[in-house]
Each structure stands twice: as structure tokens, then as C-alpha cells.
C-alpha atoms as a PDB file:
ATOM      1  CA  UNK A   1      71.171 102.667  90.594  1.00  0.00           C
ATOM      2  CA  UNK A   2      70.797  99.184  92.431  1.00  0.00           C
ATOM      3  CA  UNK A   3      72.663  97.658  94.654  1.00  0.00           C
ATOM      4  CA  UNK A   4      74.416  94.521  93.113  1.00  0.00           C
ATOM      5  CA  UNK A   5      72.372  91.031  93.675  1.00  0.00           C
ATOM      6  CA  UNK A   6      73.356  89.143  97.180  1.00  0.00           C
ATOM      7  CA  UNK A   7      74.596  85.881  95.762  1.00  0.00           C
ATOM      8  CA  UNK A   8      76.513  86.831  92.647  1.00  0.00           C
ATOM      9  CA  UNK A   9      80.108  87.970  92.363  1.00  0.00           C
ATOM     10  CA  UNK A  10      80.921  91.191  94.002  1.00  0.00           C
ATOM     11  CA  UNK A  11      82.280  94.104  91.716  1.00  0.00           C
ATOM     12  CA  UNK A  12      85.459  94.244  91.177  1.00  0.00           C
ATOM     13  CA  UNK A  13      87.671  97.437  92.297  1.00  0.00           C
ATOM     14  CA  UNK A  14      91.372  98.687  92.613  1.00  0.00           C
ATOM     15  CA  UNK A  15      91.849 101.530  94.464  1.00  0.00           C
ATOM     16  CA  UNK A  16      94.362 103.414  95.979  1.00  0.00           C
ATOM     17  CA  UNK A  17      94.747 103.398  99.931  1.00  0.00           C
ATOM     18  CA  UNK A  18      95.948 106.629 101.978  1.00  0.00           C
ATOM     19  CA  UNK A  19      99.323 105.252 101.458  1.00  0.00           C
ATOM     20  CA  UNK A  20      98.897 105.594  97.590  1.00  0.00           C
ATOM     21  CA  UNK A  21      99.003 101.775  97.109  1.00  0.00           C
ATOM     22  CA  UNK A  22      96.595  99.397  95.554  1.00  0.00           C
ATOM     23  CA  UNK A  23      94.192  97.523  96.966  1.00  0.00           C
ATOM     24  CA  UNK A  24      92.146  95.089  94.690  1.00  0.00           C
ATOM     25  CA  UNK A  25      89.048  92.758  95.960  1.00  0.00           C
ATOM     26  CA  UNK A  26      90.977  89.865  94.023  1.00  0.00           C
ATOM     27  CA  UNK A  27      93.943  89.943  96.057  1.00  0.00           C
ATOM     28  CA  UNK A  28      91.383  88.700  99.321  1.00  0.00           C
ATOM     29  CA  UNK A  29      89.670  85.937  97.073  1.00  0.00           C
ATOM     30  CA  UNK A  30      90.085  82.607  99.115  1.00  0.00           C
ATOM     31  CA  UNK A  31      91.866  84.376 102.121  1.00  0.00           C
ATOM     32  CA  UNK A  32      89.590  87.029 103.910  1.00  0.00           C
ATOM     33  CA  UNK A  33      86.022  87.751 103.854  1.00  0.00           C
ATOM     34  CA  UNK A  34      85.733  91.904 103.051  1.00  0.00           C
ATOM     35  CA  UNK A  35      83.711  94.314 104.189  1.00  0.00           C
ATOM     36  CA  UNK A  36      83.802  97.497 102.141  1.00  0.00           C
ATOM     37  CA  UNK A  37      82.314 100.918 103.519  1.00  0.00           C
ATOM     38  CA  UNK A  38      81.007 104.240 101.295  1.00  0.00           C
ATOM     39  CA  UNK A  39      81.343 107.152 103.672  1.00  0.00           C
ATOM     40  CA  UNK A  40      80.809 110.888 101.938  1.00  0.00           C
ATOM     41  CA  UNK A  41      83.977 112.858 103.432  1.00  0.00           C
ATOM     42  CA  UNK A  42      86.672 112.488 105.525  1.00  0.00           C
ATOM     43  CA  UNK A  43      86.721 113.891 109.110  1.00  0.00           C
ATOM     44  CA  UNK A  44      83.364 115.259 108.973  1.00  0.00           C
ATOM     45  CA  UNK A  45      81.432 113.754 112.481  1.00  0.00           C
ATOM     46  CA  UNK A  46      79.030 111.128 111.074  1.00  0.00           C
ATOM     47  CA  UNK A  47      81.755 109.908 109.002  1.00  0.00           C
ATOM     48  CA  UNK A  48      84.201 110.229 112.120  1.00  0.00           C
ATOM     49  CA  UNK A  49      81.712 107.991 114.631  1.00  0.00           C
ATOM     50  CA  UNK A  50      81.304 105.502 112.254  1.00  0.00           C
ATOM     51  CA  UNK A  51      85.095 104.726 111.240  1.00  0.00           C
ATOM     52  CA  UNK A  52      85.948 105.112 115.338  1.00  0.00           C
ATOM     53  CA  UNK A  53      83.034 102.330 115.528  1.00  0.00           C
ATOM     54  CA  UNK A  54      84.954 100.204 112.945  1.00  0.00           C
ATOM     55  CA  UNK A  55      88.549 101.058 114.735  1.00  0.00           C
ATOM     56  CA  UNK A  56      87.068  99.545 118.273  1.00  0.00           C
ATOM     57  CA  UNK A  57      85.818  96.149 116.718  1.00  0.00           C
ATOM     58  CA  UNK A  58      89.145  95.072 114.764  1.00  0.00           C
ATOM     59  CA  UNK A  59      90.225  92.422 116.837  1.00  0.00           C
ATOM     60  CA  UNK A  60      86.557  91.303 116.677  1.00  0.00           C
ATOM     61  CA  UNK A  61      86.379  91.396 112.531  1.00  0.00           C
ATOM     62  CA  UNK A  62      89.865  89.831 112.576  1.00  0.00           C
ATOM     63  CA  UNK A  63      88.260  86.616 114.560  1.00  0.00           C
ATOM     64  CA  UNK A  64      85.879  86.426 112.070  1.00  0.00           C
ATOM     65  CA  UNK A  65      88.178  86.402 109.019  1.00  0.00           C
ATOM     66  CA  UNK A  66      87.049  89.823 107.960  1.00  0.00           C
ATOM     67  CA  UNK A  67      89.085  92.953 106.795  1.00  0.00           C
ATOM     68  CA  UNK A  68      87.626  96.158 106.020  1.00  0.00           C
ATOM     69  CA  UNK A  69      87.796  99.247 104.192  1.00  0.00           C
ATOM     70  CA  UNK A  70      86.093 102.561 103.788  1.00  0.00           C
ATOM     71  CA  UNK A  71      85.671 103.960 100.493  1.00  0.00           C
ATOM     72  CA  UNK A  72      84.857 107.929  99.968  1.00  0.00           C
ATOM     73  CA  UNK A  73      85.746 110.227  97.517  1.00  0.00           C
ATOM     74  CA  UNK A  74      87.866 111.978  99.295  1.00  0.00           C
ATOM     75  CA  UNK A  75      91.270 112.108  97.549  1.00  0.00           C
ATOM     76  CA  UNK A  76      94.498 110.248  99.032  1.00  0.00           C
ATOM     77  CA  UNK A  77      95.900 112.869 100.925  1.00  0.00           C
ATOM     78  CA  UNK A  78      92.765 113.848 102.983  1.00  0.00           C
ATOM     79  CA  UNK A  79      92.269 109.852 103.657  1.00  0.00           C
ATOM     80  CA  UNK A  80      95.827 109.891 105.343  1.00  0.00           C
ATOM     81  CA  UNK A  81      94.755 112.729 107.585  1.00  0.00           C
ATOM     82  CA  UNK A  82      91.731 111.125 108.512  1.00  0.00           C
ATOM     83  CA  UNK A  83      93.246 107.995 109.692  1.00  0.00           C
ATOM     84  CA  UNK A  84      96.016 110.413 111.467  1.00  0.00           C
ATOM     85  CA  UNK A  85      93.733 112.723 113.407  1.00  0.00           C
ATOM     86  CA  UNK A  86      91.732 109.550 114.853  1.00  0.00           C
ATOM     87  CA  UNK A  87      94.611 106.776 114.582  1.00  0.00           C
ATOM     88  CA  UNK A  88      92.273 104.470 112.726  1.00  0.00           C
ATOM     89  CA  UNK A  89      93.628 100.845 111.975  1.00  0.00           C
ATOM     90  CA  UNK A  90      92.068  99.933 108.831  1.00  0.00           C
ATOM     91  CA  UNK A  91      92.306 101.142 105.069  1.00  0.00           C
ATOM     92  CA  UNK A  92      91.000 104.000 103.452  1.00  0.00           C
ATOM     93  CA  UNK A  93      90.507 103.729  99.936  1.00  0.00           C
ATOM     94  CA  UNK A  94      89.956 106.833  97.014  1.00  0.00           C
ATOM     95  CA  UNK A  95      87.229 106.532  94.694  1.00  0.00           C
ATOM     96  CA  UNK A  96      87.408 109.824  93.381  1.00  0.00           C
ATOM     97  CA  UNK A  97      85.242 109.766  90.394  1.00  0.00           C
ATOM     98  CA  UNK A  98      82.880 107.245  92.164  1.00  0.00           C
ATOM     99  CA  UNK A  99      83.279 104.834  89.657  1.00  0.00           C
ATOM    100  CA  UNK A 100      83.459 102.056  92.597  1.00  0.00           C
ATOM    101  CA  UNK A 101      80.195 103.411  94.252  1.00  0.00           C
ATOM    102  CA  UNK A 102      78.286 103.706  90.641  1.00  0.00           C
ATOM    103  CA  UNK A 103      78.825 100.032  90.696  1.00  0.00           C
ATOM    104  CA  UNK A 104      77.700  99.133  93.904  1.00  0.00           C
ATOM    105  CA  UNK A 105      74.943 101.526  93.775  1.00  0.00           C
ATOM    106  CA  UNK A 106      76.250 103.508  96.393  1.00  0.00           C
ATOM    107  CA  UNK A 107      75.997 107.034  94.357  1.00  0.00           C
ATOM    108  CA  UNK A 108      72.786 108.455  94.187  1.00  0.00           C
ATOM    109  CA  UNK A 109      70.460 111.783  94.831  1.00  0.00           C
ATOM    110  CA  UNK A 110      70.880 112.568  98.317  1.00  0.00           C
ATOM    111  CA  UNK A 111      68.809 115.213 100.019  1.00  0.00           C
ATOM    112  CA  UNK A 112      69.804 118.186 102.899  1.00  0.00           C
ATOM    113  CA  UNK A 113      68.804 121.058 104.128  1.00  0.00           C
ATOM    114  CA  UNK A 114      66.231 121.260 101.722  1.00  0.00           C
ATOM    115  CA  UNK A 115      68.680 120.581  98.420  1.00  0.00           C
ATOM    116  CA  UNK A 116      69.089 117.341  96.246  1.00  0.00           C
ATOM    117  CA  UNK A 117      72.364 116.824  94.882  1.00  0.00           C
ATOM    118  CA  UNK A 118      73.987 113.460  93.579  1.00  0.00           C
ATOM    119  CA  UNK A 119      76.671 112.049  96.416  1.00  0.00           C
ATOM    120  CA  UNK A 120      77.792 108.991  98.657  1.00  0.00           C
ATOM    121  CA  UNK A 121      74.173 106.717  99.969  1.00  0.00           C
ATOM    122  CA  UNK A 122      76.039 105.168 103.367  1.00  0.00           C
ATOM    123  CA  UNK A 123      76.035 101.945 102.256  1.00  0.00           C
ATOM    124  CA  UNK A 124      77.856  99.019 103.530  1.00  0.00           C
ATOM    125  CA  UNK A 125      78.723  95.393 101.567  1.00  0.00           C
ATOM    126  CA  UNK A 126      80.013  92.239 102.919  1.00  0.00           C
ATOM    127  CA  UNK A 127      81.753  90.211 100.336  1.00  0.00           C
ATOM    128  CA  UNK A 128      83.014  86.362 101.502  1.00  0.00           C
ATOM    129  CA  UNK A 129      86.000  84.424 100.525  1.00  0.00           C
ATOM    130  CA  UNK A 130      84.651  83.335  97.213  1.00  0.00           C
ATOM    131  CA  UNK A 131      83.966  87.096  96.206  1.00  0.00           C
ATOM    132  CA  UNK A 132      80.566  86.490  96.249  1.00  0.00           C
ATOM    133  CA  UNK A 133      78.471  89.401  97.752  1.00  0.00           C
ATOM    134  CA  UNK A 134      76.108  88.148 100.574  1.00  0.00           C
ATOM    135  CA  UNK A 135      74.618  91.082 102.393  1.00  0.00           C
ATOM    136  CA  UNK A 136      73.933  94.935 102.542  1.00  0.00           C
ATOM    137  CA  UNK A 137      73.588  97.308 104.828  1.00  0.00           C
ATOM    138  CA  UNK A 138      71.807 100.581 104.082  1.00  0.00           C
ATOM    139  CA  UNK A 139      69.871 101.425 107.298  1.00  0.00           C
ATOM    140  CA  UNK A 140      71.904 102.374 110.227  1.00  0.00           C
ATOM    141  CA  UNK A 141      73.038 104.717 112.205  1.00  0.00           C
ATOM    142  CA  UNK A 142      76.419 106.021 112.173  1.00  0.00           C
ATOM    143  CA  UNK A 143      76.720 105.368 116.179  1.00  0.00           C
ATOM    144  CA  UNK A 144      75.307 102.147 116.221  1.00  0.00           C
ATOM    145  CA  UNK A 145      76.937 100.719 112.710  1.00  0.00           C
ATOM    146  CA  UNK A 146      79.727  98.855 114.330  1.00  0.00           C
ATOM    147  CA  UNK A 147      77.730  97.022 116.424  1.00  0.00           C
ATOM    148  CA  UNK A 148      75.235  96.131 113.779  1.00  0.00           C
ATOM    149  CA  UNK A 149      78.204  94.875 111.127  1.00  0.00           C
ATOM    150  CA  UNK A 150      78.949  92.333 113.864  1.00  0.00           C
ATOM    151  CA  UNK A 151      75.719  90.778 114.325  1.00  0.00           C
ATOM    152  CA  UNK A 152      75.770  91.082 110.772  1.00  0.00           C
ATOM    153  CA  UNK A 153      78.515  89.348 110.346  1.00  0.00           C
ATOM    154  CA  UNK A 154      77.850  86.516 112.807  1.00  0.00           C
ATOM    155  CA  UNK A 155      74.126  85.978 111.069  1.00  0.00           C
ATOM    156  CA  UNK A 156      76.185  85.093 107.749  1.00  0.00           C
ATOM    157  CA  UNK A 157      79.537  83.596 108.925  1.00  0.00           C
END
């Protein structure tokens, strides 16, 4: 599947965070820009670096209007002991049937170790105030993704 056109409205999504609440794209239209994450599992080491990366730069993303959230479909409970085990400061969000990364055309074939299976593409969206998507990330490495959402961010913002 695609990823959604840069310019037109973002998907929508409601999803439950680790603490079991929801959190809907709506409820940030007009107040924060939002930068939304697909990870494949929980507490696993590329999926570790890259939400530490994203814990360090908070105060950064918060000067630039920004909130973020990483989406996997891990279910609630494992989300809450991710953010636990490495004291992360941002949301976790389930998409356990990956019906939010179908739509952003973050669930595809995936390759390893010599098998193809369908699964999470790391794939990361920036959605402004208006909703409106206006940039993609899809080639990065897990170390380095932090760094690269900022400049990112400042290219746009």
C-alpha cells in the first residue's frame, strides 16, 4: 500500500495509549503539529534506540509545537512496560490489528533472515496543525532518527 499524499488531510485514528485512554489526531487539530511513529515491537533494540532518540529531543519537539507518538502493534500492556523499562516521556499508542498502519501504508511485506512475512515498514509522518500531512520519513536509521526528525522538522516548520 502507499503512503498517503503530502498535502492532503492526514488519516484519521483513535487509539488507545499505554494508559488505556484515547488518543485521536482531531483532538491536536489547530493546537499541535503531530508526529506519529510505526515501530514493530516493544522493547526489542532497534525499536528501543529509536524511542530513547525521541525521549532525548522532547524539549526540542515541544519548541517546535510538536507532540509525538509511536504506534506498534504491540497490545496496551506491553506499551506500558516499554515506556517503564526506559522511562520514555511520550505516548505509546496500540494498533493491534494495524488498521492505523494499513492506512498510512505503514504495513507491508517485510523481509529477514531470508523470510517474507507481512509486518510494521518503520515509517514516520509529520502531520501540522491543520491535519494536513506534509512529510514522510521512510529511510533512516534507528540511531540516527531523532536527529533526522529535527532537521525534518525545522525544513517544514
Amino acid at each position: 500500500m502507499a503512503f498517503p499524499k503530502i498535502g492532503n488531510k492526514a488519516p484519521a485514528f483513535s487509539l488507545k495509549n499505554q494508559h488505556g485512554d484515547t488518543v485521536a489526531l482531531k483532538d491536536f487539530a489547530g493546537k499541535k503539529n503531530v508526529v506519529i511513529y510505526f515501530y514493530p515491537k516493544a522493547l526489542t533494540p532497534g525499536c528501543t534506540t529509536q524511542a530513547c532518540g525521541l525521549h532525548d529531543i522532547q524539549k526540542e519537539l515541544k519548541d517546535r509545537d510538536t507532540v509525538v507518538f509511536g504506534l506498534s502493534p504491540d497490545p496496551i500492556a506491553r506499551l506500558q512496560k516499554f515506556i517503564d523499562k526506559h522511562e520514555l516521556n511520550f505516548d505509546l499508542l496500540s494498533d493491534e490489528n494495524h488498521t492505523v498502519a494499513d492506512k498510512y501504508g505503514a504495513w507491508g511485506l517485510k523481509k529477514f533472515m531470508g523470510k517474507e512475512f507481512m509486518g510494521i515498514l518503520r515509517t514516520t509522518f509529520v502531520i501540522n496543525k491543520e491535519l494536513r500531512l506534509v512529510g514522510v520519513m521512510d529511510k533512516f536509521k534507528t540511531k540516527d532518527h531523532h536527529q533526522e526528525l529535527i532537521f525534518f522538522l525545522d525544513t517544514i516548520f
